[in-house]
N, C-alpha and C. Protein backbone atom coordinates (compact mmCIF):
# COMPACT_ATOMS: atom_id res chain seq x y z
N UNK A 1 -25.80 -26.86 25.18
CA UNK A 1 -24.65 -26.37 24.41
C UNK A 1 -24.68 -26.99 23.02
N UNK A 2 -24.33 -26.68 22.13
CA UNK A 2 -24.21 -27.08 20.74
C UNK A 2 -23.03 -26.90 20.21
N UNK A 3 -23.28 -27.96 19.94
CA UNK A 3 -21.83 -28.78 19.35
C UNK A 3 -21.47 -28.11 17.98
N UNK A 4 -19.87 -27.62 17.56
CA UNK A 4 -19.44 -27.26 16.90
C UNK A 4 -18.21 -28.37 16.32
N UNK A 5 -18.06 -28.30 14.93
CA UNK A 5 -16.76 -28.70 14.19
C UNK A 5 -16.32 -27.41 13.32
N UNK A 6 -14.45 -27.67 13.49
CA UNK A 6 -14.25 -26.50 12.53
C UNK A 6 -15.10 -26.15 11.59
N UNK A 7 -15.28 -24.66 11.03
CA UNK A 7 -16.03 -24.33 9.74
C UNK A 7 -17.36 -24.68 9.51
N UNK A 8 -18.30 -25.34 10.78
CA UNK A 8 -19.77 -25.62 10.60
C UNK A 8 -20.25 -24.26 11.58
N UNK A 9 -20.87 -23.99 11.35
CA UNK A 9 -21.72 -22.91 12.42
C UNK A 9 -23.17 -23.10 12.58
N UNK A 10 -23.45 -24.40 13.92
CA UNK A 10 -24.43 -24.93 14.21
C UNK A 10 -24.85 -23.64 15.85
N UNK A 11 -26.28 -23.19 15.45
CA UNK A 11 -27.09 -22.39 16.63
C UNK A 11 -27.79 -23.05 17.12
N UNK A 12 -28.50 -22.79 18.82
CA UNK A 12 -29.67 -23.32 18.77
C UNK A 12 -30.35 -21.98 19.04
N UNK A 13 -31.52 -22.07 17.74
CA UNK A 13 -32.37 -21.22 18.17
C UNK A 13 -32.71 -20.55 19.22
N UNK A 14 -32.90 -21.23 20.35
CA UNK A 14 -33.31 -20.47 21.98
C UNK A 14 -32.44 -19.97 22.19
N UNK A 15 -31.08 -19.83 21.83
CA UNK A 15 -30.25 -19.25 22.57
C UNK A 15 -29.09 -18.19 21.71
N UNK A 16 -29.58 -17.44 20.06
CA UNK A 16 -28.97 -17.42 19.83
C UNK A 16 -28.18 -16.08 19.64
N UNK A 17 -28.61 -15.56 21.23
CA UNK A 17 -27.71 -13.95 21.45
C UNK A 17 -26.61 -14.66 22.12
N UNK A 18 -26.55 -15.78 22.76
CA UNK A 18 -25.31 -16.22 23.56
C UNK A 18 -24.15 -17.03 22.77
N UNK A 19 -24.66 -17.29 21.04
CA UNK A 19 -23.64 -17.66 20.42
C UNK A 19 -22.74 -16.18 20.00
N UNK A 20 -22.60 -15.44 20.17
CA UNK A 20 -21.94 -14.22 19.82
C UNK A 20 -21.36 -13.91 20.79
N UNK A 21 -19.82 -13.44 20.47
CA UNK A 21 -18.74 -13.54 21.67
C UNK A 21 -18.81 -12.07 21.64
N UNK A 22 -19.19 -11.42 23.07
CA UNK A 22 -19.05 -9.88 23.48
C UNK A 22 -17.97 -9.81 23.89
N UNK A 23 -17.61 -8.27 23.84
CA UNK A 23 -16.16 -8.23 24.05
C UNK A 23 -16.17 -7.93 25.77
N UNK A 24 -15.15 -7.52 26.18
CA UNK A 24 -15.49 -6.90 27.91
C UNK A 24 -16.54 -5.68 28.40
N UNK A 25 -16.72 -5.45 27.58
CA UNK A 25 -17.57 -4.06 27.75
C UNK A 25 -19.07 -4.73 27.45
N UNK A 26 -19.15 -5.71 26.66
CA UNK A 26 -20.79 -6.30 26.63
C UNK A 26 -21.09 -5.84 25.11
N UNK A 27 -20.18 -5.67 24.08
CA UNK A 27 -20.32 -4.91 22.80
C UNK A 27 -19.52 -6.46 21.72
N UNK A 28 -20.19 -5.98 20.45
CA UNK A 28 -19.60 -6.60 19.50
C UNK A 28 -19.89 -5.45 18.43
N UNK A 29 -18.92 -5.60 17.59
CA UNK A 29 -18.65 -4.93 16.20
C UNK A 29 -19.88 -5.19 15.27
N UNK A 30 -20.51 -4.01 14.83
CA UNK A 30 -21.85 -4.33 13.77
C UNK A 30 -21.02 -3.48 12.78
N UNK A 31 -21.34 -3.81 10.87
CA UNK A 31 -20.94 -3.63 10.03
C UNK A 31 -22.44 -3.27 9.34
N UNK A 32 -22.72 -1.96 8.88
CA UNK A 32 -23.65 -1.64 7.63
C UNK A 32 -23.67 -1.92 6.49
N UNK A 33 -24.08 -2.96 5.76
CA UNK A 33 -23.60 -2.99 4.18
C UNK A 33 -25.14 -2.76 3.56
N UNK A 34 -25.29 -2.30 2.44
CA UNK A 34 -25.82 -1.40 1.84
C UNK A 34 -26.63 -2.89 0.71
N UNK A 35 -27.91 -3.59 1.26
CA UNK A 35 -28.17 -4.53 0.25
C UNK A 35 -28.00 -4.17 -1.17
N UNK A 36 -27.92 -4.63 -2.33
CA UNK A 36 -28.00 -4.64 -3.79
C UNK A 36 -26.48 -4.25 -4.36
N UNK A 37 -26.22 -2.90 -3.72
CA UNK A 37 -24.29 -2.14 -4.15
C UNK A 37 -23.26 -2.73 -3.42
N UNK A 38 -23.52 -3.40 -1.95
CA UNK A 38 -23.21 -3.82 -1.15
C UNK A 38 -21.72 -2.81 -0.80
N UNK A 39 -22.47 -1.43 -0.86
CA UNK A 39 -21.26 -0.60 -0.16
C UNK A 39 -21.76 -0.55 1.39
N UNK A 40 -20.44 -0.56 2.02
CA UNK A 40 -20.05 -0.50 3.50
C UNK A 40 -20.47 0.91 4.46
N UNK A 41 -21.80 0.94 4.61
CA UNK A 41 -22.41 2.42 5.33
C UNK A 41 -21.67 2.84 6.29
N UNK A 42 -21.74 2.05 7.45
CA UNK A 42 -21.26 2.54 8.89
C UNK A 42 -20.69 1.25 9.26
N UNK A 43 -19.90 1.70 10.40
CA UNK A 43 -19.59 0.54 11.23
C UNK A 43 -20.01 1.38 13.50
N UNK A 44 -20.59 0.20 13.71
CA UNK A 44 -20.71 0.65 14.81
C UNK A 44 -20.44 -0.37 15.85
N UNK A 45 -21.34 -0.20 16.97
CA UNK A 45 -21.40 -1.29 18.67
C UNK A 45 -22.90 -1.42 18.30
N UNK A 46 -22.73 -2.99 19.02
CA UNK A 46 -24.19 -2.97 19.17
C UNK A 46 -24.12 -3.98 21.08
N UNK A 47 -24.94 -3.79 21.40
CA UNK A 47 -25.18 -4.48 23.15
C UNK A 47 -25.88 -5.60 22.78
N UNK A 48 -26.26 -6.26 23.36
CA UNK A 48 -26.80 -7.85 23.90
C UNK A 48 -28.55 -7.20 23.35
N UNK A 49 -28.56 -5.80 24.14
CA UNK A 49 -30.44 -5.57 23.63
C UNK A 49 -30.54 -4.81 22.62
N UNK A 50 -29.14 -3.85 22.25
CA UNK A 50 -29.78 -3.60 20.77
C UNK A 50 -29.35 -4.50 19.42
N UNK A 51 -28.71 -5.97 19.41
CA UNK A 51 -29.29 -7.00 18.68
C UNK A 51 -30.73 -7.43 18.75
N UNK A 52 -30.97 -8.08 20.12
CA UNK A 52 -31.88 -8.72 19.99
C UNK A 52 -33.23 -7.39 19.62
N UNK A 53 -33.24 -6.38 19.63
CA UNK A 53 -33.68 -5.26 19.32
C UNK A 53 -33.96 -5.03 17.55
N UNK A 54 -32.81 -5.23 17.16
CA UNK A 54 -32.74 -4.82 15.94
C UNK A 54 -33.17 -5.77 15.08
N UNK A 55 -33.35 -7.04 15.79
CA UNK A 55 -33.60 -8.68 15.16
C UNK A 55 -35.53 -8.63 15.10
N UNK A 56 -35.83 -7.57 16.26
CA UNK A 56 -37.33 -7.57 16.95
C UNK A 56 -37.90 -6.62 16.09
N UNK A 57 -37.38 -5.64 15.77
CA UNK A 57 -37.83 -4.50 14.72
C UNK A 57 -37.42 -4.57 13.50
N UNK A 58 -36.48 -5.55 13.00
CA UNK A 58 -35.92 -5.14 11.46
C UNK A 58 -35.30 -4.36 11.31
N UNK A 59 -34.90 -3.22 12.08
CA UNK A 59 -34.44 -1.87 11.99
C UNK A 59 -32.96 -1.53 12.76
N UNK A 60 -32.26 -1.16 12.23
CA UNK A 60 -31.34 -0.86 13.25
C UNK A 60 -31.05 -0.70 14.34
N UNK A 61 -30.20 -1.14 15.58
CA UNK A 61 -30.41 -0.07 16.71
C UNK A 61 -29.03 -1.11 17.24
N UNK A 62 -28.53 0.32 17.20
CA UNK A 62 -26.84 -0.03 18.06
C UNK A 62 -26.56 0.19 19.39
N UNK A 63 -25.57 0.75 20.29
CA UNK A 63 -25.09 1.01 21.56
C UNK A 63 -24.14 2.30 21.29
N UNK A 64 -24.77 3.40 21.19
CA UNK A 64 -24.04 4.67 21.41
C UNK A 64 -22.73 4.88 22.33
N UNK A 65 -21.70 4.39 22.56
CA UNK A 65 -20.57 4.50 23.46
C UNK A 65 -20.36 5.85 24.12
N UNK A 66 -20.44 6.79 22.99
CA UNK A 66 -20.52 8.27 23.84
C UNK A 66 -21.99 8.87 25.07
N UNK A 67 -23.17 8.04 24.54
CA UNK A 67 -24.06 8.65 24.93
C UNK A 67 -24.45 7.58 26.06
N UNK A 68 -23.68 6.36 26.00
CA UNK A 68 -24.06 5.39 26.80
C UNK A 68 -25.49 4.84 26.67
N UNK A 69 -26.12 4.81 25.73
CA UNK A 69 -27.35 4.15 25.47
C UNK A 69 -27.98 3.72 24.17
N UNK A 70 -29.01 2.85 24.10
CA UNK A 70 -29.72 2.85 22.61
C UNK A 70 -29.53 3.74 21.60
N UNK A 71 -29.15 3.37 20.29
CA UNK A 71 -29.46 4.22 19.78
C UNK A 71 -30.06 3.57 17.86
N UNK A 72 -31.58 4.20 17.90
CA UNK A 72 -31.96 3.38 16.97
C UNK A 72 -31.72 4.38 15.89
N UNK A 73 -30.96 3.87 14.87
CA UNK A 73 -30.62 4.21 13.83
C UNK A 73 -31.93 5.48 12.85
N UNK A 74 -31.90 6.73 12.96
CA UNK A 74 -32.26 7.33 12.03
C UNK A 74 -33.49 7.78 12.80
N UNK A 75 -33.11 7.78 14.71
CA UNK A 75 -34.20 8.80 15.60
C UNK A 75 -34.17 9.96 15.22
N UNK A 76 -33.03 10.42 15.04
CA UNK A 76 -33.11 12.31 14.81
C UNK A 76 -33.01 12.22 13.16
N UNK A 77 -32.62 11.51 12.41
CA UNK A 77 -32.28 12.28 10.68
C UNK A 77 -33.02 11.61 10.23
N UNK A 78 -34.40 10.15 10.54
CA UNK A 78 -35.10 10.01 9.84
C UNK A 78 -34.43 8.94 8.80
N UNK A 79 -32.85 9.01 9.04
CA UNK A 79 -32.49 7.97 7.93
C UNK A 79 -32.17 6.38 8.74
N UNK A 80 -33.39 5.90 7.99
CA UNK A 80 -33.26 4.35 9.24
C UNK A 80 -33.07 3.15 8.25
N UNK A 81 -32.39 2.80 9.13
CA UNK A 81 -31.90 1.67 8.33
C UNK A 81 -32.62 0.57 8.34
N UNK A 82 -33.50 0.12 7.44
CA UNK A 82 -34.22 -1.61 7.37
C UNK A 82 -33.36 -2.68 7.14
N UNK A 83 -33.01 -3.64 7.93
CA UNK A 83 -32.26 -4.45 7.95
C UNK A 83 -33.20 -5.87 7.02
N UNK A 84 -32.32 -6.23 6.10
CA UNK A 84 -32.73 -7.83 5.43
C UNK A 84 -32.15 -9.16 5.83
N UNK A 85 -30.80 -8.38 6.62
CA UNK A 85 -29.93 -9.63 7.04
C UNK A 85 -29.38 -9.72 7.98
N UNK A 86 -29.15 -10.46 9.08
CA UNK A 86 -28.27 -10.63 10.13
C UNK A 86 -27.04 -11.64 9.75
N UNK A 87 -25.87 -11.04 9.90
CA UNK A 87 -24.78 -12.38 9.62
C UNK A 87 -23.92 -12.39 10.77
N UNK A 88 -23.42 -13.46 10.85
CA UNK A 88 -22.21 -13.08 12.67
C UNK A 88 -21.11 -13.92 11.38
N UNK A 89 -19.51 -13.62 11.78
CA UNK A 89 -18.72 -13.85 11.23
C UNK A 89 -17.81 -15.18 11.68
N UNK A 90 -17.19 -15.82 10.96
CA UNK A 90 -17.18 -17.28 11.46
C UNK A 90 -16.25 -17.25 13.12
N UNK A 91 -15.96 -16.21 13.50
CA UNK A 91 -15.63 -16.57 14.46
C UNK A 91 -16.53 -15.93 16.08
N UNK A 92 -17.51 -15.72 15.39
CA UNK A 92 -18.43 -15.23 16.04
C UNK A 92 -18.54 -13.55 16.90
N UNK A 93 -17.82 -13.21 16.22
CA UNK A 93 -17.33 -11.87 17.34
C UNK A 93 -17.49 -10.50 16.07
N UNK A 94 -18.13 -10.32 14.72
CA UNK A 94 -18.54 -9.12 14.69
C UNK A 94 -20.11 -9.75 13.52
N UNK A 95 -21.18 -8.32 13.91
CA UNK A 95 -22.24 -8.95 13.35
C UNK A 95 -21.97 -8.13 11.94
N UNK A 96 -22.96 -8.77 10.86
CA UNK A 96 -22.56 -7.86 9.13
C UNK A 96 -24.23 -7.69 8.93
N UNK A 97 -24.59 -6.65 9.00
CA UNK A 97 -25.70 -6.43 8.68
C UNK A 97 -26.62 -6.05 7.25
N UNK A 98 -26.95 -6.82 6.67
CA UNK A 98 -27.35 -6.38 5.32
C UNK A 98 -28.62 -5.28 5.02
N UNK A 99 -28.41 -3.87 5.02
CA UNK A 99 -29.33 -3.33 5.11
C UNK A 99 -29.70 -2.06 4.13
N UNK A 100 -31.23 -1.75 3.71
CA UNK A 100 -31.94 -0.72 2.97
C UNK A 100 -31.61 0.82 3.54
N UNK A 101 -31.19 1.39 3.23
CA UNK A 101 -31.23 2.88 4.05
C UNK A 101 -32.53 3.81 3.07
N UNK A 102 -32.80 3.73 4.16
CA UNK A 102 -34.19 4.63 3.54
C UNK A 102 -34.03 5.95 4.63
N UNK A 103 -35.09 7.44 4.21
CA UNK A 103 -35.40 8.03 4.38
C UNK A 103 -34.61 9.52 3.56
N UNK A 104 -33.73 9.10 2.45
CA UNK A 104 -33.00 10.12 1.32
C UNK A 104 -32.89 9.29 0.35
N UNK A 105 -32.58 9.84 -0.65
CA UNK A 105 -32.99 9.28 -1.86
C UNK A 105 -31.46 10.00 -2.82
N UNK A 106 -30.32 9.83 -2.91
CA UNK A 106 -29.91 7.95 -2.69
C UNK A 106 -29.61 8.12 -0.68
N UNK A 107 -29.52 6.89 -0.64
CA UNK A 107 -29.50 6.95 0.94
C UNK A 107 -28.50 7.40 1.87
N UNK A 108 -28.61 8.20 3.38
CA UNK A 108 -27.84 8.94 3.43
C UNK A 108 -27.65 7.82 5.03
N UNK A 109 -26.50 7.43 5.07
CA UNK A 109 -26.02 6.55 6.23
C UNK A 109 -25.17 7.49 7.71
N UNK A 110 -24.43 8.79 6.77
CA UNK A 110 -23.64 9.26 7.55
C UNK A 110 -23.84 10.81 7.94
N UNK A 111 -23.65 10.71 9.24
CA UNK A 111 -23.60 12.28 9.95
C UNK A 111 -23.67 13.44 9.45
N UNK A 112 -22.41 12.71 8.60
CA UNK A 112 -21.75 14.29 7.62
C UNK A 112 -22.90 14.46 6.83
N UNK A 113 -23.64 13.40 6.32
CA UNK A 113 -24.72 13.89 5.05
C UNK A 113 -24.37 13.43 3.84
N UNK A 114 -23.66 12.34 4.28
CA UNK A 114 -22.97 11.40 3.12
C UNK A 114 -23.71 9.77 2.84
N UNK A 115 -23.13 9.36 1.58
CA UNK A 115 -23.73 7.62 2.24
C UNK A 115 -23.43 7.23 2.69
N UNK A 116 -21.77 7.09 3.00
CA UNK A 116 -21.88 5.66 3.67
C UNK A 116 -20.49 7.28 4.63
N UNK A 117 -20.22 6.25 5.40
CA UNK A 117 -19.03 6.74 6.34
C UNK A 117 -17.50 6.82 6.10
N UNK A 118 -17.29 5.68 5.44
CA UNK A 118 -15.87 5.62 4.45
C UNK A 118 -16.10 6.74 3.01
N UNK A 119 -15.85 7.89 3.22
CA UNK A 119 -16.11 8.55 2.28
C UNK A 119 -14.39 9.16 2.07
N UNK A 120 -13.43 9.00 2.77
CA UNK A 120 -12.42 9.33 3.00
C UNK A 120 -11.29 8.03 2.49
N UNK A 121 -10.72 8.23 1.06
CA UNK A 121 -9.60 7.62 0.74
C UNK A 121 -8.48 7.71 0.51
N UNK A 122 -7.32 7.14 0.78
CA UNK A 122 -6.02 7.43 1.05
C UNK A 122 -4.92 6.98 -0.04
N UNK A 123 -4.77 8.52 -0.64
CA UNK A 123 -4.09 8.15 -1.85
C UNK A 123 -3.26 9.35 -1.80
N UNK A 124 -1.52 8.59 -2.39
CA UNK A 124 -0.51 9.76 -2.49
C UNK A 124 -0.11 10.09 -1.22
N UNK A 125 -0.19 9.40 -0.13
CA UNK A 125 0.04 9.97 1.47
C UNK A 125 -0.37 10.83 2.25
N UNK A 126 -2.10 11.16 1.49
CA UNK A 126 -3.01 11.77 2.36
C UNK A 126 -4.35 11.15 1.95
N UNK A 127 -5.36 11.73 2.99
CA UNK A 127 -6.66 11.80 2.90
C UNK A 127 -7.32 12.21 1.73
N UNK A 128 -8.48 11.82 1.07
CA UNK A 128 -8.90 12.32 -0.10
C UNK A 128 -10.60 12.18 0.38
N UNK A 129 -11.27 13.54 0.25
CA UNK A 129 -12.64 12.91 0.43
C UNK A 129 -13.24 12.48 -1.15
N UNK A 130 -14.03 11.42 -1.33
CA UNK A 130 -14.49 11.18 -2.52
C UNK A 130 -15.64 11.00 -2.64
N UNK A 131 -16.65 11.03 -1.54
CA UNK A 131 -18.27 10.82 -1.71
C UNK A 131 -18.80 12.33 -1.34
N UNK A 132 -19.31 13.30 -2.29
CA UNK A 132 -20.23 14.00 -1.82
C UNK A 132 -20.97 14.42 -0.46
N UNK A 133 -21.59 15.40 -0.10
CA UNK A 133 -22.42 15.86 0.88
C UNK A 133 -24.01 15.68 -0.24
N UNK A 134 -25.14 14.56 0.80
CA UNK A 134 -25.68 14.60 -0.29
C UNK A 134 -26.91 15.90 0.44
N UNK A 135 -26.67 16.24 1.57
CA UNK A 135 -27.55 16.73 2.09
C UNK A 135 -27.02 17.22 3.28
N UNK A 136 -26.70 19.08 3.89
CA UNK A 136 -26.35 19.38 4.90
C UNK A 136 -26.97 18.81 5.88
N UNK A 137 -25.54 18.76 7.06
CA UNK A 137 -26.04 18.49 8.00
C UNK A 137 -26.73 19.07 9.07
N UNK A 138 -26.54 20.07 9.00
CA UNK A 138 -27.08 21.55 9.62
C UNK A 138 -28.96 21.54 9.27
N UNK A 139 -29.07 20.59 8.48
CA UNK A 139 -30.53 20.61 8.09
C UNK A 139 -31.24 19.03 8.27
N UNK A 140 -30.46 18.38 8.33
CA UNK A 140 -30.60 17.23 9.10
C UNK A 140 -30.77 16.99 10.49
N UNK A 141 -30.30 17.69 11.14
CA UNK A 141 -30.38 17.39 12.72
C UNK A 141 -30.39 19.06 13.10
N UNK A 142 -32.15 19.04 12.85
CA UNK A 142 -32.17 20.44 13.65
C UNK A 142 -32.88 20.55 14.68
């Protein structure tokens, strides 16, 4: 076990999928941030194997909740995410991932065919979309 004081965040190497607090389901909160702009792509789940997964490849790969399984970032649209950074947050319970989105040019993170997923802002007491379609989706996942 390794010893902690407030505000130090000491790992031990061998063990360090078990410093991350899963929630009941076996999931923790992963965060996309976009290295260099450091805009906020996606937010998803990730499981116990698609960390240590995504730590093994560099590459994304979360826990699909609907589909109940793996899911490595950018199997069907090609847009995959290269990860530069792993961060866990000081209280250990969501990971922040610092990552390249490659495979569109500027990079396309979201479903819709957008960058990032927060493309939707709330102003005046409604919804406002403000990021572009940079690329149908209908031609993305065919």
């Amino acid at each position: 076990m390794v010893r902690r004081t407030r505000g130090d965040c000491y790992t031990d190497p061998m063990n360090w999928l078990d410093e991350v607090k899963w929630d009941a389901q076996g999931l923790v909160p992963a965060i996309a941030q976009e290295i260099g702009t450091n805009d906020v792509l996606m937010f998803a789940f990730m499981n116990r194997e698609a960390l240590a997964k995504t730590a093994e490849l560099g590459e994304a790969v979360y826990f699909s909740r609907s589909r109940n399984r793996l899911w490595h970032k950018g199997e069907e649209s090609g847009h995959i995410q290269k990860v530069h950074e792993l961060r866990l947050d000081c209280d250990n319970d969501v990971v922040l991932m610092k990552v390249e989105q490659l495979g569109h040019t500027p990079g396309i993170a979201c479903h819709t065919g957008r960058h990032s997923c927060f493309f939707q802002l709330y102003k005046d007491g409604a919804w406002h979309t403000v990021e572009p379609v940079l690329k149908d989706p209908e031609r993305i996942y065919k």
